[in-house]
C-alpha atoms as a PDB file:
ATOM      1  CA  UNK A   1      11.227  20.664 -11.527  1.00  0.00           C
ATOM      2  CA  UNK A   2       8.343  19.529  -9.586  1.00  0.00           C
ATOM      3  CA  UNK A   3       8.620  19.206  -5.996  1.00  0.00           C
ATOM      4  CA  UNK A   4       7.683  15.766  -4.917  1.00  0.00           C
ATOM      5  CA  UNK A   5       5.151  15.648  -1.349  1.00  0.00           C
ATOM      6  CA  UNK A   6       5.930  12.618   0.707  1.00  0.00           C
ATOM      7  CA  UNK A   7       2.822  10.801   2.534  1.00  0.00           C
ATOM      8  CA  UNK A   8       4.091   8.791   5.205  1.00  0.00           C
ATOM      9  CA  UNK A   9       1.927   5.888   6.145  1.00  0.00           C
ATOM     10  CA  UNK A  10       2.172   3.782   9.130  1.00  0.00           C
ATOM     11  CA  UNK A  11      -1.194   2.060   9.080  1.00  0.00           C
ATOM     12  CA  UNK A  12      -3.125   0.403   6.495  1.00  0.00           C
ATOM     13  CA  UNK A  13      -6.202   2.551   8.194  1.00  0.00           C
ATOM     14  CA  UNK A  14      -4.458   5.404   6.644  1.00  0.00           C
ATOM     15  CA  UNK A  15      -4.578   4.376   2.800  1.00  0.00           C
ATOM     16  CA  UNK A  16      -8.179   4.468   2.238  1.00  0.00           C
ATOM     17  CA  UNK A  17      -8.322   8.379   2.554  1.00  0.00           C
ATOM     18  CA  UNK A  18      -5.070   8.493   0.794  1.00  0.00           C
ATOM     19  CA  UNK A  19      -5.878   7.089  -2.215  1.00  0.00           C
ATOM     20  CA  UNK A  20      -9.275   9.021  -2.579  1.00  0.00           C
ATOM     21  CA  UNK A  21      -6.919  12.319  -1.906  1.00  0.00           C
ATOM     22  CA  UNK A  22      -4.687  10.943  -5.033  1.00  0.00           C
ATOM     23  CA  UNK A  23      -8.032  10.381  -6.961  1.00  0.00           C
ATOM     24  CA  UNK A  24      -9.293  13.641  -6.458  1.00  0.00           C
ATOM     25  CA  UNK A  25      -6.430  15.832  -7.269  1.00  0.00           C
ATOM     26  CA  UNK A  26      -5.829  13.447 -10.635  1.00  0.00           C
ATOM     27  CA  UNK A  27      -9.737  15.003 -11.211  1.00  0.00           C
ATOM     28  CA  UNK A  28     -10.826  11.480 -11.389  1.00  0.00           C
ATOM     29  CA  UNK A  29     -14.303  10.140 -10.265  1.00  0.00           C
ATOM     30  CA  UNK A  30     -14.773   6.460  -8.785  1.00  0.00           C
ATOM     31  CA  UNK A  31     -16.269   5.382 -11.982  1.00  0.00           C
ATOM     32  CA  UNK A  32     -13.607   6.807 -13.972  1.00  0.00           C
ATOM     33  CA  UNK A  33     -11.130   5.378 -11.886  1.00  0.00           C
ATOM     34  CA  UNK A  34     -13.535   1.908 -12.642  1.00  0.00           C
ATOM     35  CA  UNK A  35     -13.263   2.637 -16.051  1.00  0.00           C
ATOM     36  CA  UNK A  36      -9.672   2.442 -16.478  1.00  0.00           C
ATOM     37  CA  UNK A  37      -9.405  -0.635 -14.167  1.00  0.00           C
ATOM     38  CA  UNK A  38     -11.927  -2.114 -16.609  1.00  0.00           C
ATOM     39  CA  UNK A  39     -14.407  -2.844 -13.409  1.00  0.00           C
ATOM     40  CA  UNK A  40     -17.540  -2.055 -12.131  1.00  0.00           C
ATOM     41  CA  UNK A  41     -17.795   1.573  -9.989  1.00  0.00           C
ATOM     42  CA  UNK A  42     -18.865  -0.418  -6.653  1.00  0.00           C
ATOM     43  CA  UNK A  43     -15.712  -2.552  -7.116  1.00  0.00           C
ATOM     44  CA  UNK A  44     -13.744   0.248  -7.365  1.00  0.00           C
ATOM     45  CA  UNK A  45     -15.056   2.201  -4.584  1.00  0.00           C
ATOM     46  CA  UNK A  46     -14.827  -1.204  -2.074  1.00  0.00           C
ATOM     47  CA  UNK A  47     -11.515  -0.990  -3.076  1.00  0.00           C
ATOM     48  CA  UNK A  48     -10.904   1.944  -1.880  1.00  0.00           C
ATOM     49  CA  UNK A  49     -12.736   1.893   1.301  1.00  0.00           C
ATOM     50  CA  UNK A  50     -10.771  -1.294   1.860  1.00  0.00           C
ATOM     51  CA  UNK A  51      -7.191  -1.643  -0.077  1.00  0.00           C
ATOM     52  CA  UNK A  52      -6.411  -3.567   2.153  1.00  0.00           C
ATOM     53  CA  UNK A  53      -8.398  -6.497   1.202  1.00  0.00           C
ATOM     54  CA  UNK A  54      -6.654  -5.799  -2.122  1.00  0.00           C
ATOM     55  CA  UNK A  55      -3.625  -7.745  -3.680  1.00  0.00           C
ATOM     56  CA  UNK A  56      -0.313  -5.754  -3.894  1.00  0.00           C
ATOM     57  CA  UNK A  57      -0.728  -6.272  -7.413  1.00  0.00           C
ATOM     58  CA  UNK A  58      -4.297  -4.685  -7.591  1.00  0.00           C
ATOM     59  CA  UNK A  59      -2.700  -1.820  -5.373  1.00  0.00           C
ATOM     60  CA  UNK A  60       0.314  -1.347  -7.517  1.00  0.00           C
ATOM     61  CA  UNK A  61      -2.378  -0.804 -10.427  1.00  0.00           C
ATOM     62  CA  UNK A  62      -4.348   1.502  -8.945  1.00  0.00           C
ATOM     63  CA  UNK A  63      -1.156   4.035  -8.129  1.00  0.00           C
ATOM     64  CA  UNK A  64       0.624   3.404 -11.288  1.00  0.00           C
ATOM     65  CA  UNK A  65      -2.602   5.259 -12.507  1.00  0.00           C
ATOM     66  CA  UNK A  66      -2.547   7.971 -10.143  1.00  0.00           C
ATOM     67  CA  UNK A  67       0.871   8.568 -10.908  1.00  0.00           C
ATOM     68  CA  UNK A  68       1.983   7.584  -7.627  1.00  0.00           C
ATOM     69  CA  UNK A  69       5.318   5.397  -6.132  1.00  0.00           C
ATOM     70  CA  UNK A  70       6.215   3.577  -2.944  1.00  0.00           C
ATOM     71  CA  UNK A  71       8.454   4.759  -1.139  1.00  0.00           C
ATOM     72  CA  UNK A  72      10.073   2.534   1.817  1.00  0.00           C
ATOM     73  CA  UNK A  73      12.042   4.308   4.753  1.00  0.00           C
ATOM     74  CA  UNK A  74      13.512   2.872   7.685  1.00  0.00           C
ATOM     75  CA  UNK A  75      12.872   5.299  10.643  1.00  0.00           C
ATOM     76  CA  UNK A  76      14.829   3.850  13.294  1.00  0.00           C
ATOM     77  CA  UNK A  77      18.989   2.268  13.088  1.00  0.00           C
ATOM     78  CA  UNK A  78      18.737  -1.487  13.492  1.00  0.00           C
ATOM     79  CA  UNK A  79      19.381  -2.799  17.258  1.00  0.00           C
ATOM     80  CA  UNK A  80      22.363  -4.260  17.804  1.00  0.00           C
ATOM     81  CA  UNK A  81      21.075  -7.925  17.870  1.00  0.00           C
ATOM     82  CA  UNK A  82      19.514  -7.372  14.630  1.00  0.00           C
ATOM     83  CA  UNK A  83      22.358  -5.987  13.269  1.00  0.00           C
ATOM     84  CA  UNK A  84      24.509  -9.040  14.329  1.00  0.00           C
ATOM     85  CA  UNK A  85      22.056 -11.638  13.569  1.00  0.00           C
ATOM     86  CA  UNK A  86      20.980 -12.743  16.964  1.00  0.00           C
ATOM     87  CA  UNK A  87      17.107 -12.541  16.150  1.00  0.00           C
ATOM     88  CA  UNK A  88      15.413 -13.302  13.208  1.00  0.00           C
ATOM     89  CA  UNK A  89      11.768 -12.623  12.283  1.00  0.00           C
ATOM     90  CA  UNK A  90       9.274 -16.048  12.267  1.00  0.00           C
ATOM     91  CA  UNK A  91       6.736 -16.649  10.435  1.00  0.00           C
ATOM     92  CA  UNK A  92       3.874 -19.091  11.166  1.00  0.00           C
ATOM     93  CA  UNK A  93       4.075 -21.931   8.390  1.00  0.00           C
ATOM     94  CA  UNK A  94       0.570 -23.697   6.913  1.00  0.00           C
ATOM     95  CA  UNK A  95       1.052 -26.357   9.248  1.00  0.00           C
ATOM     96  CA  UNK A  96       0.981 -23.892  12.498  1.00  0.00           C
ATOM     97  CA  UNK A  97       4.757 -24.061  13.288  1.00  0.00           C
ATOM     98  CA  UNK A  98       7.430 -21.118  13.310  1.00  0.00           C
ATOM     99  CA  UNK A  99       9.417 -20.903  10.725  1.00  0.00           C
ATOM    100  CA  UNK A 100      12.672 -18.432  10.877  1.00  0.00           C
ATOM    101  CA  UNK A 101      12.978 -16.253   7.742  1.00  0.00           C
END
């Protein structure tokens, strides 16, 4: 059985040197990586520099052929309020109002 290494990121700063770690140890070069993709070597290393920029899509790609999942954990219990409902997250509509969610 193979023993499975967890990664936890927090920050999108971290996934850059992530993902070339997951290249590497696959023995894969940028323009291999490019190759697969079906893209050019410099897209595929400003990808990588900045996944961020990329789509979840492009993202979910990209591990899929490193042979690597998502994981979500939640770290901390939910307060209280959150737990009963109280608060709800926003988010800021097209129009520039709040929007609850």
């Amino acid at each position: 059985m193979e023993a499975k290494v967890i990664y936890p990121i927090k920050t999108l700063s971290q996934l850059p040197l992530v993902l070339k770690g997951f290249r590497k140890e696959k023995g894969l070069t940028q323009a291999a990586m490019a190759e697969r993709l079906g893209i050019t070597q410099q897209s595929y290393a400003y990808f990588e520099a900045n996944p961020a920029t990329a789509t979840l899509e492009r993202l979910f790609t990209v591990l899929r052929l490193l042979d690597v999942e998502i994981s979500l954990n939640q770290t901390t219990p939910a307060t209280t309020a959150e737990a009963t409902g109280k608060t709800k997250p926003s988010a800021v509509t097209p129009t520039g109002t709040k929007e609850s969610w």
